[in-house]
N, C-alpha and C. Protein backbone atom coordinates (compact mmCIF):
# COMPACT_ATOMS: atom_id res chain seq x y z
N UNK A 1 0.84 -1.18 0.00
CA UNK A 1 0.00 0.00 0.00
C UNK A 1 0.88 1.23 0.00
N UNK A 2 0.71 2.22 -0.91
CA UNK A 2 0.85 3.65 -0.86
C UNK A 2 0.16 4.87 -0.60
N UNK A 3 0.48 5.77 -0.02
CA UNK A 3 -0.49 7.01 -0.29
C UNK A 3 0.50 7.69 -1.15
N UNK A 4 0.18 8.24 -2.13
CA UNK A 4 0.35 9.15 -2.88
C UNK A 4 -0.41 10.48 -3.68
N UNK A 5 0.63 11.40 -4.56
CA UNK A 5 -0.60 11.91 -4.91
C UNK A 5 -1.40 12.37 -6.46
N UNK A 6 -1.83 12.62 -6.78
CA UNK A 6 -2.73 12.16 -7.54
C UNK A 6 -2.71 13.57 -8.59
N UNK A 7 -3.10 14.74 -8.22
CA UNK A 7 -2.83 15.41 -9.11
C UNK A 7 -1.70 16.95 -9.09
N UNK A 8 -1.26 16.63 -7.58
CA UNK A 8 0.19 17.11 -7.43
C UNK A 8 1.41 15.80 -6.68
N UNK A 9 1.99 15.48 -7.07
CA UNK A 9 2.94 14.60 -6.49
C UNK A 9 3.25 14.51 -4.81
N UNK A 10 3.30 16.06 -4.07
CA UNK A 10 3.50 16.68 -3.12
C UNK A 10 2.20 16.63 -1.97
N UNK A 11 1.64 16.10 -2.27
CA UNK A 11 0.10 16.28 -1.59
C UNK A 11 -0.75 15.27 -1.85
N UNK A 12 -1.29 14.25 -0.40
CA UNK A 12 -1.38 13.22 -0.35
C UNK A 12 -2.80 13.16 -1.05
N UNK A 13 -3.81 12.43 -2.05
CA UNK A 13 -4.60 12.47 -2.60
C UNK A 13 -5.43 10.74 -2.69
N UNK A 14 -4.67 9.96 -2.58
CA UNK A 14 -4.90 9.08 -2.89
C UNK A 14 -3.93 7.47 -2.28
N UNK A 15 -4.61 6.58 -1.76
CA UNK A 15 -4.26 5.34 -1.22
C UNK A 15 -4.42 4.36 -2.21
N UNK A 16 -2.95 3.69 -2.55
CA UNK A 16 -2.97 2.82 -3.64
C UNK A 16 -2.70 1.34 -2.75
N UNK A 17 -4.19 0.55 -3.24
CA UNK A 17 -3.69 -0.71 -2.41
C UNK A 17 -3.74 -1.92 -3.89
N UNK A 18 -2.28 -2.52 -3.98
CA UNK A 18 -2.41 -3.77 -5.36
C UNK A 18 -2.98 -5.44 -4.07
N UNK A 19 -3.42 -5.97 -5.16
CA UNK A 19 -4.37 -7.32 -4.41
C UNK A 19 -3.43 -8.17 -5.23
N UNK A 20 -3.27 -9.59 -4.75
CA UNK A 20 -2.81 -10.31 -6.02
C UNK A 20 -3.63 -10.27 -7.88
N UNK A 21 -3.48 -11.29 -8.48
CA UNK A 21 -3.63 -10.81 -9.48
C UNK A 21 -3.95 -9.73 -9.94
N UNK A 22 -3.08 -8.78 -10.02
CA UNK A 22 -2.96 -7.34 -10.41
C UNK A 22 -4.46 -6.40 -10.21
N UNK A 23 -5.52 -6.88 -9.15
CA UNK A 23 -6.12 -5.75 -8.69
C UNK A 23 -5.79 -4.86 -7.99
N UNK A 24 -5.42 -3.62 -8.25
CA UNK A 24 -5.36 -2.52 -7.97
C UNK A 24 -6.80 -1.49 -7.52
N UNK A 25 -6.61 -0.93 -5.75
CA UNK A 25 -8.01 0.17 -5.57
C UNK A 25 -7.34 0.92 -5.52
N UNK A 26 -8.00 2.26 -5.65
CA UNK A 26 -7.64 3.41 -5.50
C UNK A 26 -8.48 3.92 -4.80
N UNK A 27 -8.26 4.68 -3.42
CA UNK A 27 -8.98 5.36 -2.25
C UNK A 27 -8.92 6.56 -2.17
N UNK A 28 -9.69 7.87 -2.33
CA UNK A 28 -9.53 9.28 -3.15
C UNK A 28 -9.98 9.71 -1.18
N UNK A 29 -9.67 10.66 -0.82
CA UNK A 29 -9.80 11.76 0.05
C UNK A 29 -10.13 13.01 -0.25
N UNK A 30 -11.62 13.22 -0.12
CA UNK A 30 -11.96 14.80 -0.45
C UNK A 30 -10.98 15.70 0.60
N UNK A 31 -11.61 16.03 1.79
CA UNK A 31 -11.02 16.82 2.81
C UNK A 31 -10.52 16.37 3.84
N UNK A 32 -9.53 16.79 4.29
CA UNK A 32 -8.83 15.83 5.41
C UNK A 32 -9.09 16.65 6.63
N UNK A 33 -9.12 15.58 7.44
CA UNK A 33 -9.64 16.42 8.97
C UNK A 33 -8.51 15.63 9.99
N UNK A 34 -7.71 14.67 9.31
CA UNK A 34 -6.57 14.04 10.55
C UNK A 34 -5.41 13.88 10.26
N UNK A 35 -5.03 14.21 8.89
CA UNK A 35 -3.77 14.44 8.71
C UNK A 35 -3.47 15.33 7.78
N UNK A 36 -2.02 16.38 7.83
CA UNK A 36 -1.88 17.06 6.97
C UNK A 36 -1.13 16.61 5.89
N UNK A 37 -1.92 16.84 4.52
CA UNK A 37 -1.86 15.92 3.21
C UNK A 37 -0.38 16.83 1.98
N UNK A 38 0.01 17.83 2.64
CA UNK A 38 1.07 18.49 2.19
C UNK A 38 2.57 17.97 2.53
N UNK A 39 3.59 17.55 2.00
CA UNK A 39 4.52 16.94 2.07
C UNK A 39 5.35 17.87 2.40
N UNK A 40 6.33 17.96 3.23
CA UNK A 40 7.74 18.93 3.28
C UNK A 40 8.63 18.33 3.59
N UNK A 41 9.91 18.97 3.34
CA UNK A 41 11.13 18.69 3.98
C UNK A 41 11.79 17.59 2.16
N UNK A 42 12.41 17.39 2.83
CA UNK A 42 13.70 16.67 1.51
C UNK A 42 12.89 14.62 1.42
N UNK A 43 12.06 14.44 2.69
CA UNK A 43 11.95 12.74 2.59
C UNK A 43 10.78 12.72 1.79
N UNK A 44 10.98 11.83 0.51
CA UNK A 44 10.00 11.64 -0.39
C UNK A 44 8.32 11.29 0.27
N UNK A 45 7.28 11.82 -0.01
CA UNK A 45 6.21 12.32 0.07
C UNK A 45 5.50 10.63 0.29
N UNK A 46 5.71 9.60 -0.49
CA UNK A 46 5.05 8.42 -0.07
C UNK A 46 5.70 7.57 1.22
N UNK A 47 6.82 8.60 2.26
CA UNK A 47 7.49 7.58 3.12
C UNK A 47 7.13 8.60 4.17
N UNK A 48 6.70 9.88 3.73
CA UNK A 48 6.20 10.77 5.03
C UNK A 48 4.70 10.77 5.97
N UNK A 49 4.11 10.54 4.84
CA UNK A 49 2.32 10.27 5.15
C UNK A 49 2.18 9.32 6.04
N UNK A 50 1.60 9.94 6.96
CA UNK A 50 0.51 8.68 7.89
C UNK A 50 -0.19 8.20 7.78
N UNK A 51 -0.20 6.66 7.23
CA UNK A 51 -0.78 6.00 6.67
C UNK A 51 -2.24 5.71 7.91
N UNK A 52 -1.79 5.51 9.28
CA UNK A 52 -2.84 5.28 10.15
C UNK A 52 -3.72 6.69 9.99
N UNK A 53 -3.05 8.06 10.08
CA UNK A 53 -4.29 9.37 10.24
C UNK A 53 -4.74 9.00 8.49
N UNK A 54 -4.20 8.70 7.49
CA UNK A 54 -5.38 8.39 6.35
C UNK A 54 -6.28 7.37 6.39
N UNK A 55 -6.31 6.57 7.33
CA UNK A 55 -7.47 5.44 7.34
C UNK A 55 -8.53 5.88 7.83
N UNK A 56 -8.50 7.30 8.71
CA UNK A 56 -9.02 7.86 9.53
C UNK A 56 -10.20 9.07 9.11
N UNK A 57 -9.29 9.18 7.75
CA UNK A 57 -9.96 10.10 6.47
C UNK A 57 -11.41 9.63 5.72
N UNK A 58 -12.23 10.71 5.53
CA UNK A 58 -13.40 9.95 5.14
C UNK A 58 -13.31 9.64 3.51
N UNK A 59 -13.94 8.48 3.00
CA UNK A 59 -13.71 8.27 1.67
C UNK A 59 -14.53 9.24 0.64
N UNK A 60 -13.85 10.25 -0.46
CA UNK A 60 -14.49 10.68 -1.18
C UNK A 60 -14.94 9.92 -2.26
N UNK A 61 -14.32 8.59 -2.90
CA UNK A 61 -14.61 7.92 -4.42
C UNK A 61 -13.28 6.98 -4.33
N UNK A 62 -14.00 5.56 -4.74
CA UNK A 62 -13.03 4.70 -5.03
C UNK A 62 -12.99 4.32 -6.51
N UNK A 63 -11.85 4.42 -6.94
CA UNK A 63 -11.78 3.38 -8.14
C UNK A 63 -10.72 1.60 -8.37
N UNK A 64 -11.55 0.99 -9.13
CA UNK A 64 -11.00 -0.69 -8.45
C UNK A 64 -10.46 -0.71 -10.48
N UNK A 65 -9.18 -1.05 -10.42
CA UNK A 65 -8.86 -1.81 -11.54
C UNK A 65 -8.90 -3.38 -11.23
N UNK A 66 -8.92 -4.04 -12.55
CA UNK A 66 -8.51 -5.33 -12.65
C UNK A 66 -7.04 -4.91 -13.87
N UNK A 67 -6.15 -5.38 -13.29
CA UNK A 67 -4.80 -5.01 -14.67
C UNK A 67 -5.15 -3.93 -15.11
N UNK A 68 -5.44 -3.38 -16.17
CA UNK A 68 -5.18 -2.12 -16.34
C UNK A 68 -6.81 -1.39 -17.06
N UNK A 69 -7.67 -2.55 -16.84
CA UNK A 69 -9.01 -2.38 -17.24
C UNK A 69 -9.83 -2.17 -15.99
N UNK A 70 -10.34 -0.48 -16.10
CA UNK A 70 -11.54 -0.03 -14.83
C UNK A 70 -12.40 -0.74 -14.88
N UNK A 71 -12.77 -0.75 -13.50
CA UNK A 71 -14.25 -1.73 -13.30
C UNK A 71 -15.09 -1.67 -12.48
N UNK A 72 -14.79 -0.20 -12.01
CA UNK A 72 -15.20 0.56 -10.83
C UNK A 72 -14.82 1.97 -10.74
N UNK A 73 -16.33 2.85 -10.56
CA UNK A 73 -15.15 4.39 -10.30
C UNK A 73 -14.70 4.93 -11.31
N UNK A 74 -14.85 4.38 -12.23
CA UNK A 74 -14.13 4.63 -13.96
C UNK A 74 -14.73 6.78 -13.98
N UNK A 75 -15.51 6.87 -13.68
CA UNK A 75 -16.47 8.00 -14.08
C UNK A 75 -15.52 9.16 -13.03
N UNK A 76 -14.50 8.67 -12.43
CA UNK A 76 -13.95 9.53 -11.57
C UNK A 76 -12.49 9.87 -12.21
N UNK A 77 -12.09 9.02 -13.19
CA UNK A 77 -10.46 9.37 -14.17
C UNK A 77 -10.40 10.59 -14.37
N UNK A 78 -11.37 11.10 -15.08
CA UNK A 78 -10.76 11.75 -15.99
C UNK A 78 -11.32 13.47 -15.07
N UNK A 79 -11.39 13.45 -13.65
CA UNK A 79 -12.14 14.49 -13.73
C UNK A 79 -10.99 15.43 -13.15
């Protein structure tokens, strides 16, 4: 599992969890109320995030791949 981010690199947006056979979810965070989702300092941005204060985050939209075909959430790509 990762948090990363999604449409700035720097700012946590999104929880990437892979399943075996290459299912991939994606867990989107509208507003955060328990952790701050802005990255600083020089340690790369997916080793700084608190992964426990993002579980804690309410879910805005999931999207579920199978390999590289949406199958869930699809209506949330491109926005």
């Amino acid at each position: 599992m990762k948090i990363l981010g999604w449409h700035d690199l720097r700012k946590a947006e999104v929880l990437y969890v892979r399943y075996p056979n290459n299912v991939f979810v994606q867990i989107f965070v509208r507003t955060f109320r328990y952790m701050n989702p802005n990255s600083s300092g020089s340690t790369p941005p997916h080793l700084q995030w608190d992964f426990n204060l993002f579980k804690k985050e309410s879910v805005a939209h999931v999207i579920v791949f199978n390999d590289t075909i949406c199958v869930n959430g699809c209506q949330y790509l491109y926005k």
